[in-house]
C-alpha atoms as a PDB file:
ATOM      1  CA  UNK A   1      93.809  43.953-134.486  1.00  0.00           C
ATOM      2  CA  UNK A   2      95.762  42.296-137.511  1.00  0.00           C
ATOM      3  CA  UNK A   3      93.976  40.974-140.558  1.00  0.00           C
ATOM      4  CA  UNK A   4      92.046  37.400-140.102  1.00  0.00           C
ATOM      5  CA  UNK A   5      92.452  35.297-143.034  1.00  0.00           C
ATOM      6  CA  UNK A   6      88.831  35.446-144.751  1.00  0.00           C
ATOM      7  CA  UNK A   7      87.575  33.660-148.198  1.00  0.00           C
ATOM      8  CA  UNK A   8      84.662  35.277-150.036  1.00  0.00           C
ATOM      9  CA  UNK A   9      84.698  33.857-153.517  1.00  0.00           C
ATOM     10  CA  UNK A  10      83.376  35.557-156.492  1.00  0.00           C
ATOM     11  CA  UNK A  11      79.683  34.739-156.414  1.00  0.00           C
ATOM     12  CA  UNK A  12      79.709  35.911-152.675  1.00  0.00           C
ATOM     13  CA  UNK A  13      81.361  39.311-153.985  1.00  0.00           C
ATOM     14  CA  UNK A  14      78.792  38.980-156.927  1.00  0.00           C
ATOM     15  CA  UNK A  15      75.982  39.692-154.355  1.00  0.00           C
ATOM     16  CA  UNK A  16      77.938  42.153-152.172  1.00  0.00           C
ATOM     17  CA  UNK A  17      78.231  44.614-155.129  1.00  0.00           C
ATOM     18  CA  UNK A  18      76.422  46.558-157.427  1.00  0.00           C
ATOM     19  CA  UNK A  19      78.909  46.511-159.950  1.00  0.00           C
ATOM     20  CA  UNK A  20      78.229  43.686-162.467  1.00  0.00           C
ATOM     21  CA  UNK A  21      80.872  41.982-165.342  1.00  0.00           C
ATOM     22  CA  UNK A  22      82.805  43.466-166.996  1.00  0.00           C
ATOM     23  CA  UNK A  23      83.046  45.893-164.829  1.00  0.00           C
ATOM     24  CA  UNK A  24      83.534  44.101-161.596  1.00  0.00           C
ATOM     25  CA  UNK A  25      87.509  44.580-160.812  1.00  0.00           C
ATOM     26  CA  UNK A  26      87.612  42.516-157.240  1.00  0.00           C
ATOM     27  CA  UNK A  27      87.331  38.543-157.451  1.00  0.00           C
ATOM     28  CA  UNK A  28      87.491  37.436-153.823  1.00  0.00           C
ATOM     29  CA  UNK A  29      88.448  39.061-150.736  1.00  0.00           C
ATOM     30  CA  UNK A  30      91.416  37.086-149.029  1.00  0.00           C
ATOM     31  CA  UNK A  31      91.907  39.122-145.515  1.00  0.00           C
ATOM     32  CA  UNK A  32      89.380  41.532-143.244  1.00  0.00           C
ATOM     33  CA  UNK A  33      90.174  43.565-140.224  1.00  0.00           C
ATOM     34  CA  UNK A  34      87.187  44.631-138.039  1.00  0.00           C
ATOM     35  CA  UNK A  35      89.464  47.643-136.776  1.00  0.00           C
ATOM     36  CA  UNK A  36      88.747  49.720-139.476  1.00  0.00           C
ATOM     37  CA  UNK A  37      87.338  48.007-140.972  1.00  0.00           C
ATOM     38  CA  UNK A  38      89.552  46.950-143.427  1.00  0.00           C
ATOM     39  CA  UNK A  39      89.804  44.592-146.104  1.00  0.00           C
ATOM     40  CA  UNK A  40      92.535  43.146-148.666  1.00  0.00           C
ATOM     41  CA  UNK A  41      90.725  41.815-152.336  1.00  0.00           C
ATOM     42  CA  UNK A  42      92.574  40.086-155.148  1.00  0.00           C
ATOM     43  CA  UNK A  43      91.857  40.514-158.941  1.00  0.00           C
ATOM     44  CA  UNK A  44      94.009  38.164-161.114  1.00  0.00           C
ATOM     45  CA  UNK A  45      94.300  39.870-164.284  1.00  0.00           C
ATOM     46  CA  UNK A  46      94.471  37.839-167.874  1.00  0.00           C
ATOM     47  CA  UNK A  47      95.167  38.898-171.591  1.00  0.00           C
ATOM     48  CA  UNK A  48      91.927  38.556-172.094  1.00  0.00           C
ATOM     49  CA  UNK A  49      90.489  41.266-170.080  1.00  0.00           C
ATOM     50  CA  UNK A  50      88.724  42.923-173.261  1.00  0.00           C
ATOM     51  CA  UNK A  51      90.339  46.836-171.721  1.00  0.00           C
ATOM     52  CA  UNK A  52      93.842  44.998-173.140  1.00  0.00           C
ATOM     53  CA  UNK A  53      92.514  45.047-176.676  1.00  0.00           C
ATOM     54  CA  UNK A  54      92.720  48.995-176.735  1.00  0.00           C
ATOM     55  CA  UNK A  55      95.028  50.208-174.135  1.00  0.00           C
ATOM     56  CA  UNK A  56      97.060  49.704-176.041  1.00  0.00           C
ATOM     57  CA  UNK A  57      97.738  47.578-178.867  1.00  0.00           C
ATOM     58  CA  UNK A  58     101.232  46.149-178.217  1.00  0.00           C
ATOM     59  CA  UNK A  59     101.771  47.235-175.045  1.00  0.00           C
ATOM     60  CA  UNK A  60      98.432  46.125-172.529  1.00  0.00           C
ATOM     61  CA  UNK A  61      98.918  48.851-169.567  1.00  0.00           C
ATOM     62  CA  UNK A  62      95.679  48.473-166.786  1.00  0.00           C
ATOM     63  CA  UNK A  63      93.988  52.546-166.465  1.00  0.00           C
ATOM     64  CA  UNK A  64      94.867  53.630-163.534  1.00  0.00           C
ATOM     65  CA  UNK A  65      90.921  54.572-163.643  1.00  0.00           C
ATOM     66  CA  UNK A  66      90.599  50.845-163.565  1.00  0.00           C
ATOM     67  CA  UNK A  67      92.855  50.501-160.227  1.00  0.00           C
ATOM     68  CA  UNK A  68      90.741  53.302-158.802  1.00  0.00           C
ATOM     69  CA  UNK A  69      87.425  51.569-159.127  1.00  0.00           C
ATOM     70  CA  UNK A  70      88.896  48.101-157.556  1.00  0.00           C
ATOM     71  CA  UNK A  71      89.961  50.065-154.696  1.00  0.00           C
ATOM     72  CA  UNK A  72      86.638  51.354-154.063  1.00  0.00           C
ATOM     73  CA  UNK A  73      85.136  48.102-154.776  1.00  0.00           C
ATOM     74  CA  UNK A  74      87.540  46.731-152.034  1.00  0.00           C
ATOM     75  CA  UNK A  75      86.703  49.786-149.856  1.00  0.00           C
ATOM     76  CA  UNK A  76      82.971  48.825-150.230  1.00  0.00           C
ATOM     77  CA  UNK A  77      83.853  45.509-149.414  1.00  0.00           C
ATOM     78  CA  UNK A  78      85.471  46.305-146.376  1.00  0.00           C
ATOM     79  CA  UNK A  79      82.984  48.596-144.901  1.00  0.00           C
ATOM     80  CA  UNK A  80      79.901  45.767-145.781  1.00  0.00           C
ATOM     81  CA  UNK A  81      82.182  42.897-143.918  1.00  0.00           C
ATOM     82  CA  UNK A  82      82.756  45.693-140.601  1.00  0.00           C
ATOM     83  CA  UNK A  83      78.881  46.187-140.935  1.00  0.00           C
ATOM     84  CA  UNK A  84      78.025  42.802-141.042  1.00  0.00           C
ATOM     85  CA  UNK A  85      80.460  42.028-138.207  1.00  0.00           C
ATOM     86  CA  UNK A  86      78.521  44.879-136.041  1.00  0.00           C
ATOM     87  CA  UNK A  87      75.299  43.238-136.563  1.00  0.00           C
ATOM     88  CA  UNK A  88      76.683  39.992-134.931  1.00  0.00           C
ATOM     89  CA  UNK A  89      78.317  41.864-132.224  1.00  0.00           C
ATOM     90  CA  UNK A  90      75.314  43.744-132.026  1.00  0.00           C
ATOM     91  CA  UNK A  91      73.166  40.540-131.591  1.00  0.00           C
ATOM     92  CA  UNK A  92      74.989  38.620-129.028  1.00  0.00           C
ATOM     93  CA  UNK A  93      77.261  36.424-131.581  1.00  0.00           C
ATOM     94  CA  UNK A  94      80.886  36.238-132.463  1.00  0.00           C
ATOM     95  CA  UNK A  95      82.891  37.431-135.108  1.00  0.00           C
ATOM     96  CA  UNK A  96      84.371  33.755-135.317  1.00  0.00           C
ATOM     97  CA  UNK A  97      80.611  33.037-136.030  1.00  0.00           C
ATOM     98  CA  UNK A  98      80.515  35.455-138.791  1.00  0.00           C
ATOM     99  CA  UNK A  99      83.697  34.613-140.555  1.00  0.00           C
ATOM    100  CA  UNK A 100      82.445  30.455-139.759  1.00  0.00           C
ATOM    101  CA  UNK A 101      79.005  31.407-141.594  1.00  0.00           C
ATOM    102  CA  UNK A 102      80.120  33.143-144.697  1.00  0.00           C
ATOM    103  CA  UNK A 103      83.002  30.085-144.868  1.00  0.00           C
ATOM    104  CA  UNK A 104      79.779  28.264-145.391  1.00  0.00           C
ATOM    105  CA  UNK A 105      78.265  29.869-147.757  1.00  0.00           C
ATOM    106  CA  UNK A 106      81.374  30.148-149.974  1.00  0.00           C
ATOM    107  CA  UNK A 107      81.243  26.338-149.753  1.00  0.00           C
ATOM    108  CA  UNK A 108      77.607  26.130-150.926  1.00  0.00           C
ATOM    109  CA  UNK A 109      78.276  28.562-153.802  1.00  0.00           C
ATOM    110  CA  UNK A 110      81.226  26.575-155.159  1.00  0.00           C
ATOM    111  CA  UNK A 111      79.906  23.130-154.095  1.00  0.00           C
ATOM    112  CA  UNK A 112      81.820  22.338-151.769  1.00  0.00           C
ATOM    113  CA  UNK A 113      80.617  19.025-150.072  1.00  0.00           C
ATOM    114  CA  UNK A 114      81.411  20.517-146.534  1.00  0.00           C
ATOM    115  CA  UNK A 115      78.218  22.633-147.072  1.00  0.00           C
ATOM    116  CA  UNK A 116      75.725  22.886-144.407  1.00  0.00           C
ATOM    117  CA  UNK A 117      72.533  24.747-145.212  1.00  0.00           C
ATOM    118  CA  UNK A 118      71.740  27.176-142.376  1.00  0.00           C
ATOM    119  CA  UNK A 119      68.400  28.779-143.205  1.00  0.00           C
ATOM    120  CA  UNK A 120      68.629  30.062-139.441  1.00  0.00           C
ATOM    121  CA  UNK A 121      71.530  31.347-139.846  1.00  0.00           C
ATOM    122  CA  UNK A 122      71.804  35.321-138.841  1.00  0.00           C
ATOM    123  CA  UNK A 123      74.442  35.968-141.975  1.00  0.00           C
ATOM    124  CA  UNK A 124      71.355  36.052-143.864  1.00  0.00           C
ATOM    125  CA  UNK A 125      70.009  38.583-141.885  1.00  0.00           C
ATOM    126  CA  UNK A 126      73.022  40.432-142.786  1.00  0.00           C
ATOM    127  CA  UNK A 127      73.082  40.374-146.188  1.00  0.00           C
ATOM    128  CA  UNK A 128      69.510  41.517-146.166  1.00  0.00           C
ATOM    129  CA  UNK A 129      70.611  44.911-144.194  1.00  0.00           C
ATOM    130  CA  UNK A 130      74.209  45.399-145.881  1.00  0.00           C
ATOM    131  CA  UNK A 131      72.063  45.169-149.764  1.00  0.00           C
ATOM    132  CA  UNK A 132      70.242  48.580-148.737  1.00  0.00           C
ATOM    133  CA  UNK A 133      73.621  50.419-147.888  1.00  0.00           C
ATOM    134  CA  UNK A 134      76.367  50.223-150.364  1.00  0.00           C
ATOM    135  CA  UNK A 135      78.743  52.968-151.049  1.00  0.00           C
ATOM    136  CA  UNK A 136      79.003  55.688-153.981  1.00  0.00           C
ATOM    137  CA  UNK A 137      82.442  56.815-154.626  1.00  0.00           C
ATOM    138  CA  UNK A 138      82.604  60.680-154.993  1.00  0.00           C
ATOM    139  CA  UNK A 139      86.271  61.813-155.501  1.00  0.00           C
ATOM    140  CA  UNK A 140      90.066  60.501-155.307  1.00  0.00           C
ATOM    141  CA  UNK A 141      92.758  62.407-153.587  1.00  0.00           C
ATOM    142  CA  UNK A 142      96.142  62.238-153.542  1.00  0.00           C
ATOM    143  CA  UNK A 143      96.505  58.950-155.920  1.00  0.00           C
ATOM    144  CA  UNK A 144      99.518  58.176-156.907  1.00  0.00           C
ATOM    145  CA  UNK A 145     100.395  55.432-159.828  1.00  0.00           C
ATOM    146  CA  UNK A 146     104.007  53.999-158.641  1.00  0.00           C
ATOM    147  CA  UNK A 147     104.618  51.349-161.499  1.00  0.00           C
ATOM    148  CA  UNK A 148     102.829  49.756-164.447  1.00  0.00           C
ATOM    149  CA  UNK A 149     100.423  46.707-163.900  1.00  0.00           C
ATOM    150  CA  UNK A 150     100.153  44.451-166.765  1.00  0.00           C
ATOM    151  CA  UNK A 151      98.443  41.131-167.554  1.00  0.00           C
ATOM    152  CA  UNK A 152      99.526  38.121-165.739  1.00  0.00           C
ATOM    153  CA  UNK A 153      99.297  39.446-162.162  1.00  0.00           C
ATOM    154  CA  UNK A 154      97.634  39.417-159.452  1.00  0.00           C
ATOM    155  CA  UNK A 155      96.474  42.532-158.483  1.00  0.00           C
ATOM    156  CA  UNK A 156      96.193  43.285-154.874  1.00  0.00           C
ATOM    157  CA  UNK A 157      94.362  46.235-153.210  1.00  0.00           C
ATOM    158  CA  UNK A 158      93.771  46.668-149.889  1.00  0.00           C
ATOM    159  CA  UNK A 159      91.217  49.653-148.064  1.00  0.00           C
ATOM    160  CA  UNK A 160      90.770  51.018-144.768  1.00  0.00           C
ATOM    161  CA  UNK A 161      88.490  53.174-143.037  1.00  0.00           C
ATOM    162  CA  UNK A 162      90.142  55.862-141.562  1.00  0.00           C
ATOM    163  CA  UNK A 163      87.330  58.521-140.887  1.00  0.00           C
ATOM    164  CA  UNK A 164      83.537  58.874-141.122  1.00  0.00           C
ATOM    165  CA  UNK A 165      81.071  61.348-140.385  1.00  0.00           C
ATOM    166  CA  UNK A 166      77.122  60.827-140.811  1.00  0.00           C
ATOM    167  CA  UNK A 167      77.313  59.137-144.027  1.00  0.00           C
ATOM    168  CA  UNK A 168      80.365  60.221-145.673  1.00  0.00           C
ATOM    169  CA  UNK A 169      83.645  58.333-145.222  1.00  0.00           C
ATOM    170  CA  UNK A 170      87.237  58.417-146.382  1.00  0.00           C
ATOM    171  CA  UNK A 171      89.464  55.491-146.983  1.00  0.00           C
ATOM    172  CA  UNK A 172      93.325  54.924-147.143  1.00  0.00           C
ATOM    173  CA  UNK A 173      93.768  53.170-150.491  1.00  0.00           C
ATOM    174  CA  UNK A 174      96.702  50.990-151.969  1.00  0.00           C
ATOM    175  CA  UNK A 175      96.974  48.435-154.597  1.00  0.00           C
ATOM    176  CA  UNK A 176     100.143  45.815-155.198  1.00  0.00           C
ATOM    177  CA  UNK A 177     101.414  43.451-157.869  1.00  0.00           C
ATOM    178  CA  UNK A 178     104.218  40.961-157.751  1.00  0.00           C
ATOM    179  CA  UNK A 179     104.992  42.316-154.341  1.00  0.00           C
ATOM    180  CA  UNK A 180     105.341  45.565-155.318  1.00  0.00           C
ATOM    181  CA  UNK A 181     103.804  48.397-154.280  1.00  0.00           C
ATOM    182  CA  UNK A 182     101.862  49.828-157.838  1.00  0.00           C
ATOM    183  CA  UNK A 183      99.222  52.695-156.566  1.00  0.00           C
ATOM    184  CA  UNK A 184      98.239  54.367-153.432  1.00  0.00           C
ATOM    185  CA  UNK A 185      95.578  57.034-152.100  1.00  0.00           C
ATOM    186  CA  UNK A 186      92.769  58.506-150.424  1.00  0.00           C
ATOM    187  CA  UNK A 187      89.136  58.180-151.777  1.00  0.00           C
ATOM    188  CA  UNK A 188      86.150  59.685-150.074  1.00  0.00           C
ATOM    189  CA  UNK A 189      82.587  58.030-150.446  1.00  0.00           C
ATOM    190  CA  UNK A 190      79.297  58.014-148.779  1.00  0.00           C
ATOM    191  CA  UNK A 191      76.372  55.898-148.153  1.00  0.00           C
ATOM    192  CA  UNK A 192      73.690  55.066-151.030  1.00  0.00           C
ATOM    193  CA  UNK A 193      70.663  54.545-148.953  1.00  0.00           C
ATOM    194  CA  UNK A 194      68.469  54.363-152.579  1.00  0.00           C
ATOM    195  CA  UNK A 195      70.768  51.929-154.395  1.00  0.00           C
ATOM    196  CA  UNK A 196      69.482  48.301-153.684  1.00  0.00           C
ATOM    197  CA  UNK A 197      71.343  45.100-154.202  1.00  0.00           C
ATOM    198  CA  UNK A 198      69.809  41.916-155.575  1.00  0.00           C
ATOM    199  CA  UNK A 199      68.976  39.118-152.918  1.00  0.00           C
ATOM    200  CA  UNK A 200      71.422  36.710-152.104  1.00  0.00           C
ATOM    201  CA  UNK A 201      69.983  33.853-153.840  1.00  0.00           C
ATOM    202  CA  UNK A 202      68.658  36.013-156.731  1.00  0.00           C
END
């Protein structure tokens, strides 16, 4: 299966993460692929992300710490979005139903007058089960940093699921910037059972 074109804005990313400003490196997540799962996420970096001010003066260089934590974000991401697309399976409804009920909730987060309020709606059933399960990155292998990534760029990482057992999982890793690939690697992570997220219209 090839990545569908998806569009989960920041608030919905807001809610599908523990991590909070400033320390939240994914702003939307532009593609998913249930076979996987997998999932591409964008960051655009500015000037004024406040890491710039120190590393370094004169010459603003992103950690490649930094890139590691937006992959996993984006690796969380993707493995929320496959679960989320089980539970429809799992119910009887379509992935086109899924990706057609988030699409509306983007639209009600940003205003869009093409929102339809769905209380019924089983994505909100899904966000309640995905909040009790994110992941907890526990190591990085095999990273490699490939070229410098600097302000004015989008930054764009993409994750895949390539193994799991009980609750731990590994994930093929790679992040690229004007085109290029910048970083790429392997990070393993498990299941947080005991780390809740905040309800979706907290």
């Amino acid at each position: 299966m090839a990545f569908l074109p998806i569009d989960v804005g920041p608030e919905l990313v807001r809610r599908l993460l523990p991590q909070k400003p400033p320390f939240l490196m994914v702003d939307r997540v532009n593609h998913f692929d249930p076979e996987g799962p997998a999932a591409r996420a964008s960051r655009f970096l500015t000037a004024n992300e406040p890491v710039f001010g120190g590393h370094f003066p004169g010459l603003a260089l992103l950690p490649g710490a930094l890139m590691v934590e937006g992959a996993s974000q984006c690796a969380s991401l993707a493995y929320i979005l496959g679960t989320m697309e089980q539970i429809y399976v799992d119910s009887g409804r379509s992935r086109d139903e899924m990706l057609g009920d988030l699409a509306n909730l983007e639209q009600g987060f940003t205003f869009h007058p093409g929102y339809r309020p769905r209380p019924e709606a089983p994505i909100l059933a899904a966000f309640a089960q995905v909040g009790a399960m994110p992941l907890g990155v526990s190591g990085g292998i095999q990273f490699k940093f490939l070229k410098p990534v600097q302000p004015g760029c989008e930054l764009i990482y993409e994750a895949r699921l390539t193994h799991r057992l009980g609750e731990q999982l590994r994930f093929k890793v790679s992040a690229t910037a004007r085109g290029e690939l910048v970083m790429t690697g392997t990070l393993a992570a498990a299941i947080v059972p005991d780390l809740k997220l905040p309800p979706l219209f907290g």
